[in-house]
C-alpha atoms as a PDB file:
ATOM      1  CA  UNK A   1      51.875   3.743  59.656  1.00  0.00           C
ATOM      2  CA  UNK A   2      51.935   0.815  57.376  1.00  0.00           C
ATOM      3  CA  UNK A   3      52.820   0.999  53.998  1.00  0.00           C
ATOM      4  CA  UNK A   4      50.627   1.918  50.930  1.00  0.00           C
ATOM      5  CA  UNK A   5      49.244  -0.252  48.878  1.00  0.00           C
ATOM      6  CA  UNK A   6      47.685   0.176  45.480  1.00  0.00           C
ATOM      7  CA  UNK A   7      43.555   0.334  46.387  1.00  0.00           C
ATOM      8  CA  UNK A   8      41.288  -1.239  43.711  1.00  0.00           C
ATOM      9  CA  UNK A   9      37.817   0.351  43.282  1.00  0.00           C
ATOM     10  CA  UNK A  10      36.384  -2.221  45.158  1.00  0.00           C
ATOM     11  CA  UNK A  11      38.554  -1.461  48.358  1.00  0.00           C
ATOM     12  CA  UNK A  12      37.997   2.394  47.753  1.00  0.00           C
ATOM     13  CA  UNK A  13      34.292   1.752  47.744  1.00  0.00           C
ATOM     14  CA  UNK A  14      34.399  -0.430  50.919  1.00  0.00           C
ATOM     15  CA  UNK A  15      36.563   2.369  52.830  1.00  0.00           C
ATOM     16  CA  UNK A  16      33.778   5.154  51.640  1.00  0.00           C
ATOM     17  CA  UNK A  17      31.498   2.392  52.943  1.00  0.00           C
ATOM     18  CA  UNK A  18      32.632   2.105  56.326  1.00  0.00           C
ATOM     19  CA  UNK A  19      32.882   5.931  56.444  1.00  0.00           C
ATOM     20  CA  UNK A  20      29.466   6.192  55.990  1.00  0.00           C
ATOM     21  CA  UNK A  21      28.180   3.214  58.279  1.00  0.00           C
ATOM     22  CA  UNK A  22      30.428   4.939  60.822  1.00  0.00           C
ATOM     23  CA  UNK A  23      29.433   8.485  59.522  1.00  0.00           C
ATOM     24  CA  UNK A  24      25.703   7.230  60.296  1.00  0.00           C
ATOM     25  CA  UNK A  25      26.320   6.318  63.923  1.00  0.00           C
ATOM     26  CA  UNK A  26      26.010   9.641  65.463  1.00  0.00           C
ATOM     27  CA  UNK A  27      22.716  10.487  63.710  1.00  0.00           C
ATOM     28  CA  UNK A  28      21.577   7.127  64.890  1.00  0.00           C
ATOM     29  CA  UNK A  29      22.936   7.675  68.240  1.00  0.00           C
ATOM     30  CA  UNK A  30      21.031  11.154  68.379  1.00  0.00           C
ATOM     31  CA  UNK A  31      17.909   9.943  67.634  1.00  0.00           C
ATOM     32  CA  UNK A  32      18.121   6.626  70.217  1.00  0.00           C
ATOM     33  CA  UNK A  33      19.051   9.195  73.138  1.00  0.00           C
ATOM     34  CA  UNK A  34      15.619  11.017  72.990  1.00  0.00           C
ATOM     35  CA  UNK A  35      13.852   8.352  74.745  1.00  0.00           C
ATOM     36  CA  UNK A  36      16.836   6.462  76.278  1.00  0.00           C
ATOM     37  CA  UNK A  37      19.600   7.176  78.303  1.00  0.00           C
ATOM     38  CA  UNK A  38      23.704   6.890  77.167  1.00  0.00           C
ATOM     39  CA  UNK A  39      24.598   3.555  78.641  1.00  0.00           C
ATOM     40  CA  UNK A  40      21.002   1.871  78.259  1.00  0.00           C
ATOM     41  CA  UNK A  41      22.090   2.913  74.197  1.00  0.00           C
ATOM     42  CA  UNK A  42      25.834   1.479  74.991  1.00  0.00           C
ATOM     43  CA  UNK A  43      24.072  -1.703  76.187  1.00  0.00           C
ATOM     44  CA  UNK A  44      21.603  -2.608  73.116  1.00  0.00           C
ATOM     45  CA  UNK A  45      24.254  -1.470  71.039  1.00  0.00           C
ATOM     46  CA  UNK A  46      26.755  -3.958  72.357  1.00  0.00           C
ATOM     47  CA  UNK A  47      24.536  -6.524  72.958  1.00  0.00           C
ATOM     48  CA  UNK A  48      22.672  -7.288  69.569  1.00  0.00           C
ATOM     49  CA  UNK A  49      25.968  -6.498  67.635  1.00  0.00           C
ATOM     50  CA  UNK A  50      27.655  -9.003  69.953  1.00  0.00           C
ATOM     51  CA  UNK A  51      25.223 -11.633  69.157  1.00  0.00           C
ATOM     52  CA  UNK A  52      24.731 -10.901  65.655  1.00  0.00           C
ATOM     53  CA  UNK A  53      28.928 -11.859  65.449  1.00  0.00           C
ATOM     54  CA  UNK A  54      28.425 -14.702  67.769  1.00  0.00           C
ATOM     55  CA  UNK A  55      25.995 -16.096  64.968  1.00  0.00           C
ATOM     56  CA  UNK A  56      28.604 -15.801  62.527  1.00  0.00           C
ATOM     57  CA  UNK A  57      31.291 -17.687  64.289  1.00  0.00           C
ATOM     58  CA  UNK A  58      28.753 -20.248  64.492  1.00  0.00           C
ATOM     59  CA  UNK A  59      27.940 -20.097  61.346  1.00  0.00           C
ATOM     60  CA  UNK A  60      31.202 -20.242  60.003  1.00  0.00           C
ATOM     61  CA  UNK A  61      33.000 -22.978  62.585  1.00  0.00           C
ATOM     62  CA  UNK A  62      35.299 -20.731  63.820  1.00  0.00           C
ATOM     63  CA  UNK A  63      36.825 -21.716  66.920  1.00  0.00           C
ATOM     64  CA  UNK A  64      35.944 -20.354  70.122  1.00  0.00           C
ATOM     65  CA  UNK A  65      38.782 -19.030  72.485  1.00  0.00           C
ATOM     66  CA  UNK A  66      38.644 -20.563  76.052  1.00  0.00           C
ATOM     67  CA  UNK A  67      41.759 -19.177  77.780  1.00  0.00           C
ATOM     68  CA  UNK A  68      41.049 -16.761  80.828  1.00  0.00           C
ATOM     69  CA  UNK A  69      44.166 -14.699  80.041  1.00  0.00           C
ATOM     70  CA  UNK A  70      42.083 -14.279  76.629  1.00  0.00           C
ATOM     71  CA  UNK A  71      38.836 -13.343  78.429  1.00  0.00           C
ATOM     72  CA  UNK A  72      40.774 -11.074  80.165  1.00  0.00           C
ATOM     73  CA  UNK A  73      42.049  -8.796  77.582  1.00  0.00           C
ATOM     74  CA  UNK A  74      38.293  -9.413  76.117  1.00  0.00           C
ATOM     75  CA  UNK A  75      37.376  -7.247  79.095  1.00  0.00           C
ATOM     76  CA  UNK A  76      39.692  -4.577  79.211  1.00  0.00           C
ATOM     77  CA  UNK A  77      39.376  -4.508  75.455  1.00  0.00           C
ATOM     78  CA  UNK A  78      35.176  -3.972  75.977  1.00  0.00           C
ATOM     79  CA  UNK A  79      35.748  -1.631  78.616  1.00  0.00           C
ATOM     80  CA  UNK A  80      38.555   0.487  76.733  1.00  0.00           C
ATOM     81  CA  UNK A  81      37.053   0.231  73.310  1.00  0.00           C
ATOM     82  CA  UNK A  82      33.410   0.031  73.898  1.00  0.00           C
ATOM     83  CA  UNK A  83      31.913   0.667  77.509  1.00  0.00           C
ATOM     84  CA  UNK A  84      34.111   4.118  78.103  1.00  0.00           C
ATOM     85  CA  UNK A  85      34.063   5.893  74.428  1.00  0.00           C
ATOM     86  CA  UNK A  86      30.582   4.990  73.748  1.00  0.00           C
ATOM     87  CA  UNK A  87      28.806   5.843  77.173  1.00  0.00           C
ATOM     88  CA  UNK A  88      31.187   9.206  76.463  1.00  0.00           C
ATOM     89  CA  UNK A  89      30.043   9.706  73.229  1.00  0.00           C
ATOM     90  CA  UNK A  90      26.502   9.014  73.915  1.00  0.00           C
ATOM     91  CA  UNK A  91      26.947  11.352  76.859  1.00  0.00           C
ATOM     92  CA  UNK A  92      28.193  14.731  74.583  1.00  0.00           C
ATOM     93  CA  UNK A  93      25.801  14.004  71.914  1.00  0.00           C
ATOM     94  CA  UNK A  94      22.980  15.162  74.801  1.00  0.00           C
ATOM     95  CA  UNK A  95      24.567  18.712  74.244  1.00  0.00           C
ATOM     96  CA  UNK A  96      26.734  18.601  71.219  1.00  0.00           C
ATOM     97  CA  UNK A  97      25.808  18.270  67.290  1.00  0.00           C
ATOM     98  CA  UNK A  98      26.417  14.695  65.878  1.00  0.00           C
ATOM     99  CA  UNK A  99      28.738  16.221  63.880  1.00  0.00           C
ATOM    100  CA  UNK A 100      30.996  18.035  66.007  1.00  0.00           C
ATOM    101  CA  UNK A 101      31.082  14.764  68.048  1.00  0.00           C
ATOM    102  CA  UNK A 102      32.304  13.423  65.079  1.00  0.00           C
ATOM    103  CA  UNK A 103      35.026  15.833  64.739  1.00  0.00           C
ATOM    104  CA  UNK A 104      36.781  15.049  68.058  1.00  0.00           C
ATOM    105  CA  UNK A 105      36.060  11.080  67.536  1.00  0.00           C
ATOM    106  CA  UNK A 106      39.382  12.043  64.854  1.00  0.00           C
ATOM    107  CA  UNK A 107      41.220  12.473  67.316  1.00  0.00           C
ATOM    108  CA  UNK A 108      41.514   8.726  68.608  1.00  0.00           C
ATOM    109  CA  UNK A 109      44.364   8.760  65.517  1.00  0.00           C
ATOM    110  CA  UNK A 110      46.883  10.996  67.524  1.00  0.00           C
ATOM    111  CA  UNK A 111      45.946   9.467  70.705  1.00  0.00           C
ATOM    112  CA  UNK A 112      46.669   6.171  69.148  1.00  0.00           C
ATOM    113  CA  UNK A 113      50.147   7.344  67.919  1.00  0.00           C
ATOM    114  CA  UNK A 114      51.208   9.253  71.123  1.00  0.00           C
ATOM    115  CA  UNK A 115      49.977   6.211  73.037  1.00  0.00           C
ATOM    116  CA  UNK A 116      51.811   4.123  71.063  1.00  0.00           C
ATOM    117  CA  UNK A 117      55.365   5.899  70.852  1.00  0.00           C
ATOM    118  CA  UNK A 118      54.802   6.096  74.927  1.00  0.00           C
ATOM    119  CA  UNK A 119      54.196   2.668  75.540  1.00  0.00           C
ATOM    120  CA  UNK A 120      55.484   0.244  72.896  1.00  0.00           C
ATOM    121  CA  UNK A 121      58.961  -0.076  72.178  1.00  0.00           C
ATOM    122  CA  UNK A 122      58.849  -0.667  68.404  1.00  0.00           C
ATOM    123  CA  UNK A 123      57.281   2.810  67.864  1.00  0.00           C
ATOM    124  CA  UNK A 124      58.955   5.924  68.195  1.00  0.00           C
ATOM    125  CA  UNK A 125      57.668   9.958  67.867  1.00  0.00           C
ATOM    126  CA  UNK A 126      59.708  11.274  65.188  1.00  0.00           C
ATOM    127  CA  UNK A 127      59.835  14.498  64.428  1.00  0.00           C
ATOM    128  CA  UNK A 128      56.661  14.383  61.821  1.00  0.00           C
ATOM    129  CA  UNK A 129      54.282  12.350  64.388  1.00  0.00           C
ATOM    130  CA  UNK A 130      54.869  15.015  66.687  1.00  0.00           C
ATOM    131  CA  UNK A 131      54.598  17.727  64.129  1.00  0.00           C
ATOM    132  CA  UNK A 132      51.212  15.882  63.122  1.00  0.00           C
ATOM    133  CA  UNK A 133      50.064  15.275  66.522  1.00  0.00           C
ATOM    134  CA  UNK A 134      50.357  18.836  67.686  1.00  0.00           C
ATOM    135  CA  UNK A 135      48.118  20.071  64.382  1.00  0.00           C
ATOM    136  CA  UNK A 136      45.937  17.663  65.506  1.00  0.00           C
ATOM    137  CA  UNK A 137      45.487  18.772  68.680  1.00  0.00           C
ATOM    138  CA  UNK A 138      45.838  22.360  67.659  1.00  0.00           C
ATOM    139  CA  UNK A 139      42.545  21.564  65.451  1.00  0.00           C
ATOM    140  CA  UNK A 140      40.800  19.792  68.451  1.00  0.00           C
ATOM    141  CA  UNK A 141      41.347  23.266  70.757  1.00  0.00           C
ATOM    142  CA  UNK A 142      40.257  25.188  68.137  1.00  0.00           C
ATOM    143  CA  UNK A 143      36.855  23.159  67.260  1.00  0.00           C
ATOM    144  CA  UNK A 144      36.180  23.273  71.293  1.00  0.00           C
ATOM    145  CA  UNK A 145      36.614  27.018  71.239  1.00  0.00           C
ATOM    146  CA  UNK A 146      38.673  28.910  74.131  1.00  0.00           C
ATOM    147  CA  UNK A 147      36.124  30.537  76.091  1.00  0.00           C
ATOM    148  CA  UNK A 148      34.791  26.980  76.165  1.00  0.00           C
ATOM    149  CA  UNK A 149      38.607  25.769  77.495  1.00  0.00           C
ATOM    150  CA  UNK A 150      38.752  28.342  80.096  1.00  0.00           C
ATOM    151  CA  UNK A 151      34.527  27.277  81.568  1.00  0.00           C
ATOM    152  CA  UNK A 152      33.206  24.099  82.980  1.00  0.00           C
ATOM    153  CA  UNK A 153      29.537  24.901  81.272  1.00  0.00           C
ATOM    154  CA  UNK A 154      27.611  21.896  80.048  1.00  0.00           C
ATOM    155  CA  UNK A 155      28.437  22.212  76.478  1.00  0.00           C
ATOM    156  CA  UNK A 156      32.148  22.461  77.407  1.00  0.00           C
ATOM    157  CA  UNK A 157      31.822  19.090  79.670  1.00  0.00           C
ATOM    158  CA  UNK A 158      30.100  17.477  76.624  1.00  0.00           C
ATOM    159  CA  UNK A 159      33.350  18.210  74.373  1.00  0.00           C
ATOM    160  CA  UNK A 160      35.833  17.209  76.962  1.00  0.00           C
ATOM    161  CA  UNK A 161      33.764  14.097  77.523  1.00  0.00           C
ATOM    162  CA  UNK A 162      34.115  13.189  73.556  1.00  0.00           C
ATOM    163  CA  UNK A 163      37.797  14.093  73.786  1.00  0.00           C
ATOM    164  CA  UNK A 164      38.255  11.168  77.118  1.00  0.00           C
ATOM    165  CA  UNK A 165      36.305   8.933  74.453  1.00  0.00           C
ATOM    166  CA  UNK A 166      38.658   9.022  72.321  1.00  0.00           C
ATOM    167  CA  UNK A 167      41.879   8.555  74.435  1.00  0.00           C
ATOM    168  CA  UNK A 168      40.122   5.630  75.693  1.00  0.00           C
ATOM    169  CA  UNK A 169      40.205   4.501  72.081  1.00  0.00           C
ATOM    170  CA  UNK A 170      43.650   4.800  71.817  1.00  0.00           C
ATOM    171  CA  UNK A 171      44.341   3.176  75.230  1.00  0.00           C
ATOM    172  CA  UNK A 172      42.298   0.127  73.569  1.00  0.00           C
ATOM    173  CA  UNK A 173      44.659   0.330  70.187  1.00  0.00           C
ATOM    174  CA  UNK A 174      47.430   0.170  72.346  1.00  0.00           C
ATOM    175  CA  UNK A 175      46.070  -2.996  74.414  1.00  0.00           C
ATOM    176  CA  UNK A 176      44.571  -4.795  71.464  1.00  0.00           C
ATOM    177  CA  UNK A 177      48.362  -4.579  69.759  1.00  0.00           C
ATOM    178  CA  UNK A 178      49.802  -6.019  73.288  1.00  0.00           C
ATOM    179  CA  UNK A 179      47.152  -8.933  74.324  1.00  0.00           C
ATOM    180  CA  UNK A 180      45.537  -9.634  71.083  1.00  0.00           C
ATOM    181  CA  UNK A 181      48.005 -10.023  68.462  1.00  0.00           C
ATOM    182  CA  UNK A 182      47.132 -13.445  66.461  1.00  0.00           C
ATOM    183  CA  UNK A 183      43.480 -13.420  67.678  1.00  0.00           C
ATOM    184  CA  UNK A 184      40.639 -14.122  64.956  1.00  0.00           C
ATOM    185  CA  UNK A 185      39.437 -10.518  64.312  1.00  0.00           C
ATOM    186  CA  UNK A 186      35.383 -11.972  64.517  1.00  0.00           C
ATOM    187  CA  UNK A 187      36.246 -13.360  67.625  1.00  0.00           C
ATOM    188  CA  UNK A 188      37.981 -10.558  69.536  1.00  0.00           C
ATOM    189  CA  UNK A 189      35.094  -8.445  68.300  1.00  0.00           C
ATOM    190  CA  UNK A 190      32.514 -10.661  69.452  1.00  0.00           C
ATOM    191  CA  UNK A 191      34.699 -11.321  72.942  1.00  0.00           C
ATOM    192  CA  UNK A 192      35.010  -7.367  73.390  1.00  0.00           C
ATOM    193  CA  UNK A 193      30.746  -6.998  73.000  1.00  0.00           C
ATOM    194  CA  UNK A 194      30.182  -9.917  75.277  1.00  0.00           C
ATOM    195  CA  UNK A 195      32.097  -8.099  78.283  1.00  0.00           C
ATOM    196  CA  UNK A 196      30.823  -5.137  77.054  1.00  0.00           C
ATOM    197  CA  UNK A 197      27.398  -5.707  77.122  1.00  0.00           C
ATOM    198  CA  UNK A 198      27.913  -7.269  80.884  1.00  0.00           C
ATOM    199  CA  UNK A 199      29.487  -4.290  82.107  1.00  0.00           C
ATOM    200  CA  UNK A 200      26.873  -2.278  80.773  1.00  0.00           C
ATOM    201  CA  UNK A 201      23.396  -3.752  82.023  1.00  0.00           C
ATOM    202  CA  UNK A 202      24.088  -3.859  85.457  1.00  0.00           C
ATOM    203  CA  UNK A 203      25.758  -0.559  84.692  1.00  0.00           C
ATOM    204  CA  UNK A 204      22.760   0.826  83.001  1.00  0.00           C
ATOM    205  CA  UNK A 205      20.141  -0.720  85.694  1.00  0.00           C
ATOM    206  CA  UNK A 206      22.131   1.247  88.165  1.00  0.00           C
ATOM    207  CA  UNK A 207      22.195   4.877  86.631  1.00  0.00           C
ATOM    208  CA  UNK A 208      19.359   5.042  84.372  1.00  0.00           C
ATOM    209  CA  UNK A 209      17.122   2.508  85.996  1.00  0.00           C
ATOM    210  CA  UNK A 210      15.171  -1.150  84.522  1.00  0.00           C
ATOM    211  CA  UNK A 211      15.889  -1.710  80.528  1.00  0.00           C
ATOM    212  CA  UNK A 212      12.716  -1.301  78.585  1.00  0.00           C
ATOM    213  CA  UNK A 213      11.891  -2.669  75.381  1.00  0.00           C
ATOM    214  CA  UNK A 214       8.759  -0.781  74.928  1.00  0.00           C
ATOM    215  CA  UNK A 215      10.163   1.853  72.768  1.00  0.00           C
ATOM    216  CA  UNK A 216       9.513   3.980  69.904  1.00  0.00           C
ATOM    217  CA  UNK A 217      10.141   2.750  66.280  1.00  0.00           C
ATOM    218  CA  UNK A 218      12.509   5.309  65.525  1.00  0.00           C
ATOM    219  CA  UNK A 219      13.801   4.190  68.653  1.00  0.00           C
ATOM    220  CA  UNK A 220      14.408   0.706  67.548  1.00  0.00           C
ATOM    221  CA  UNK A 221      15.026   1.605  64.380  1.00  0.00           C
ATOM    222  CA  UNK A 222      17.900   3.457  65.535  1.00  0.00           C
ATOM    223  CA  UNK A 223      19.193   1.077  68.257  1.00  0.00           C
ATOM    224  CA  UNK A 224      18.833  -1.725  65.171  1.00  0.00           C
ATOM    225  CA  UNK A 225      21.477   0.732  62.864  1.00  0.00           C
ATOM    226  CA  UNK A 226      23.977   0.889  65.307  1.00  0.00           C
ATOM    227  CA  UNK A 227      24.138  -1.702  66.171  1.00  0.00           C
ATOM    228  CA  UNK A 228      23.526  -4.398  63.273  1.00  0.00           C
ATOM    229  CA  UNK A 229      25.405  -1.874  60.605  1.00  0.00           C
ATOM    230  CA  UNK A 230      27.109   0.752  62.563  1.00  0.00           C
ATOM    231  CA  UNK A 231      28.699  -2.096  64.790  1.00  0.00           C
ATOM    232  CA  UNK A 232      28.801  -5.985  63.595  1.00  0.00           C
ATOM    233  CA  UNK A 233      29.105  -4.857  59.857  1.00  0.00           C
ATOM    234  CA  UNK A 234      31.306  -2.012  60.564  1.00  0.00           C
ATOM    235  CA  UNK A 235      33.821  -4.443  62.267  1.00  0.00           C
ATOM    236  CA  UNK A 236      33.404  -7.063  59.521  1.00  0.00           C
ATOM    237  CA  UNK A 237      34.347  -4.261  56.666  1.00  0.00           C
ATOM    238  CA  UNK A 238      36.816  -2.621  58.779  1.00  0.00           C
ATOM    239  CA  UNK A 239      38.984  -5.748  58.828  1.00  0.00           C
ATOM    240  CA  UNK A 240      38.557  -6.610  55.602  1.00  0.00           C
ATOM    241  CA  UNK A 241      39.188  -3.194  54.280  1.00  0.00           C
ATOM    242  CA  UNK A 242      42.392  -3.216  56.722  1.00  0.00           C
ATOM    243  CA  UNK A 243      43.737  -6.599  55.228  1.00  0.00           C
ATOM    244  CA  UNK A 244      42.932  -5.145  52.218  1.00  0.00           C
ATOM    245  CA  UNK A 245      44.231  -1.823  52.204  1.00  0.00           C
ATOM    246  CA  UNK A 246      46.252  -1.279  55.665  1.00  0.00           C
ATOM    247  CA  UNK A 247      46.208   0.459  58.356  1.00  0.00           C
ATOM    248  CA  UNK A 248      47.395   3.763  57.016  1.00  0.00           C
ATOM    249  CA  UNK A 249      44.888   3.834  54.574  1.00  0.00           C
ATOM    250  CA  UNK A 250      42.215   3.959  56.855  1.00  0.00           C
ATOM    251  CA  UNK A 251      42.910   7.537  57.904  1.00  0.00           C
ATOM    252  CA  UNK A 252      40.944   7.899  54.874  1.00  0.00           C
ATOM    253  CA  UNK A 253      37.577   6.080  56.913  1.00  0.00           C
ATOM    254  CA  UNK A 254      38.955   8.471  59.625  1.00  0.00           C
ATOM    255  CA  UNK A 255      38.904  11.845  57.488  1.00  0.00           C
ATOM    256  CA  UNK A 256      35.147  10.881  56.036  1.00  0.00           C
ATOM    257  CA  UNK A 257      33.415   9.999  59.269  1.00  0.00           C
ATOM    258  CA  UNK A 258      32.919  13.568  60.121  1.00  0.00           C
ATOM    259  CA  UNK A 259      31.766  14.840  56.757  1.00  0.00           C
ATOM    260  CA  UNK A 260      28.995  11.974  56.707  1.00  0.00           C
ATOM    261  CA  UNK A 261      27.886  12.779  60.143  1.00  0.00           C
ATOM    262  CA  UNK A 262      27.573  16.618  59.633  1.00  0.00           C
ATOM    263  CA  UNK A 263      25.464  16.471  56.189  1.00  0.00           C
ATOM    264  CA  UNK A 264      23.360  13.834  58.341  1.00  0.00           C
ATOM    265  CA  UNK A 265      23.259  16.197  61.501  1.00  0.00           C
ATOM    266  CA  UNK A 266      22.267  19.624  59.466  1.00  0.00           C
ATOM    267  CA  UNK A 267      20.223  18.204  56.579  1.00  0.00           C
ATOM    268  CA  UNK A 268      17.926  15.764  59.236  1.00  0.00           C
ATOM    269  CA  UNK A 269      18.584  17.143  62.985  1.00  0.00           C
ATOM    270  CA  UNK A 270      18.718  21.058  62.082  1.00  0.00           C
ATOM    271  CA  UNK A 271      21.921  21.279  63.589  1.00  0.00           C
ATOM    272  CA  UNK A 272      24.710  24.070  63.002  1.00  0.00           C
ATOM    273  CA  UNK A 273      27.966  23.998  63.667  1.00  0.00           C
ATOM    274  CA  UNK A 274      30.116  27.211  64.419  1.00  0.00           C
ATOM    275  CA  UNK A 275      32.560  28.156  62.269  1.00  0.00           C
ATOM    276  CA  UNK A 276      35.331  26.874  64.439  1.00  0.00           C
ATOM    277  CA  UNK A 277      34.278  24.098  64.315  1.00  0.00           C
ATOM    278  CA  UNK A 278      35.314  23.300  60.566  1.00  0.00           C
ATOM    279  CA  UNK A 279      38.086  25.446  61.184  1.00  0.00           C
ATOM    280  CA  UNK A 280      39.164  22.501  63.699  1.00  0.00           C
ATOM    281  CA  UNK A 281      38.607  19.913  61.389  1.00  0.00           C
ATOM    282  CA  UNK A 282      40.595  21.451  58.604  1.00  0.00           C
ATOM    283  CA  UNK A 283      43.530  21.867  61.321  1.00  0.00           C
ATOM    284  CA  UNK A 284      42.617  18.018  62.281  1.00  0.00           C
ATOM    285  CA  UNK A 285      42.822  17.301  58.800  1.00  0.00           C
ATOM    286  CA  UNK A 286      45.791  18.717  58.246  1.00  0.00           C
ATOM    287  CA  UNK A 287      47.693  16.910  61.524  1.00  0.00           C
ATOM    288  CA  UNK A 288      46.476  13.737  60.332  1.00  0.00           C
ATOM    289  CA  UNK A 289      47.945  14.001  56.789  1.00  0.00           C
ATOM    290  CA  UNK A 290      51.263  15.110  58.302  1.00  0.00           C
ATOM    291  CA  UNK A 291      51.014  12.188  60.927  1.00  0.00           C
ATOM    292  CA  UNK A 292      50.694   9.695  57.646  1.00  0.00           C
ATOM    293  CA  UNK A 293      53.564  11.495  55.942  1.00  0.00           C
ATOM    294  CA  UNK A 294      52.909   9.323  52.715  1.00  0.00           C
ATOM    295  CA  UNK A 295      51.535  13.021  51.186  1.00  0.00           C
ATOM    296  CA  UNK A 296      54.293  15.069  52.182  1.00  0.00           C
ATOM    297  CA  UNK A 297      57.238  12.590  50.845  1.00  0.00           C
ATOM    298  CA  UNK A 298      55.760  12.815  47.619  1.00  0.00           C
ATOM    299  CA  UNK A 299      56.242  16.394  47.415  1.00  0.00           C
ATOM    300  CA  UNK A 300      59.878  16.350  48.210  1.00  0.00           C
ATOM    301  CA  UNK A 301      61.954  16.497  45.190  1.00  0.00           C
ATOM    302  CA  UNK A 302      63.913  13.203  44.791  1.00  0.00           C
ATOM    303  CA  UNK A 303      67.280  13.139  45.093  1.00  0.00           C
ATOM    304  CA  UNK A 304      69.359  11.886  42.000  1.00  0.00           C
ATOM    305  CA  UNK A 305      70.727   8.108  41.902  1.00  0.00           C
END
């Protein structure tokens, strides 16, 4: 985790910000998969986001990358980071509150940091991180419920589902650190939704059949939040924010997504999650603030000089 740094009220209102365009995503999400299916959703998602950032690099001048090696990563970065999590998450939210899918999208934070102390060499599982990690995880298994671990029922497929989408996320931390490193953050975003979106059509043709855009309002409506705020935005604040506050800061974004997306999914969608379920998410909660450790070495006493 990166160091803290002293957040102005600006940067504390742009990480409740993202937490709530984020938050907003699975209610969105919700109501888009009444009338279409989870990659059709994954594929207007990606696609108007995607150009929506491709307007801004024109826009702004900013150069575009032509190396294949680039494009490359672009696409295992789409497939890891978009394609995979989303069409997962889509998938569970079919059987699952918005919420609770919410809840096990925290995990991606200890999948990031197991990932990471597995596969790069300048990060190592201390003590703590493993500590944290196994809260964490402690918090997901209790939020899925155990007669749920021990059954292969369709609401227990719908929360392993959401738990693959989030390893996938940290498989794409993981890659983005190893290929991407010195990329423009607008461009590797708009790269990623560009190989996204053409893994997903023919994708989407395939399973769910021809792409209509004779839909619903709500429909639209819902397909324009996610993508427009709960995707282009979101990745134009979340960089900011990070340059402005660092990375370990934004396990605050990651500790307010699920609130946001439960007040959305009971006071709107009528949905009610068991009491496990917050029961996880305190356990979560508590893995990720260990994981930080900025929390816990404040409350050791200092030794003298």
């Amino acid at each position: 985790m990166s160091t803290q740094k002293h957040l102005s009220p600006r940067v504390w209102a742009e990480l409740f910000l993202l937490a709530i365009l984020w938050g907003a995503v699975f209610f969105s999400n919700r109501i888009a998969l009444d009338e279409i299916g989870p990659i059709t959703l994954v594929a207007h998602r990606t696609l108007w986001a995607g150009l929506l950032l491709w307007l801004v690099i024109l826009l702004t001048g900013t150069p575009i990358p032509r190396s294949p090696r680039l494009w490359g990563a672009f696409l295992v970065m789409g497939l890891l980071n978009n394609l995979i999590p989303f069409s997962l998450l889509n998938f569970a939210q079919l059987t699952i509150e918005s919420g609770l899918a919410s809840i096990f999208n925290a995990a991606t934070a200890l999948w990031g940091v197991l990932l990471a102390a597995l596969v790069l060499p300048d990060e190592r599982l201390t003590l703590a991180k493993a500590l944290g990690i196994s809260l964490g995880f402690l918090g997901v298994a209790t939020a899925i419920g155990l007669s749920h671990l021990t059954t292969l029922d369709p609401r227990s497929l719908a929360q392993i589902a959401a738990l693959l989408a989030t390893l996938s996320y940290g498989f794409a931390g993981v890659w983005a650190r190893k290929t991407l490193s010195g990329c423009s953050p607008l461009v590797a975003s708009a790269g990623m939704l560009t190989c996204s979106t053409l893994l997903a059509l023919p994708l989407a043709y395939a399973a769910e059949g021809p792409i209509s855009l004779a839909l619903s309002t709500a429909t639209w409506a819902a397909i324009a939040y996610g993508a427009i705020l709960g995707t282009a935005v979101a990745y134009l604040l979340y960089y900011r924010v990070l340059a402005a506050a660092g990375s370990g800061n934004l396990l605050v974004v990651t500790l307010l997504i699920p609130p946001v997306a439960i007040l959305l999914g009971t006071g709107f969608l009528d949905e009610a999650l068991p009491t496990r379920a917050y029961a996880g998410f305190v356990l979560l909660t508590v893995g990720l603030i260990v994981l930080d450790g900025r929390l816990l070495s404040r409350l050791r006493p200092k030794k003298p000089a």
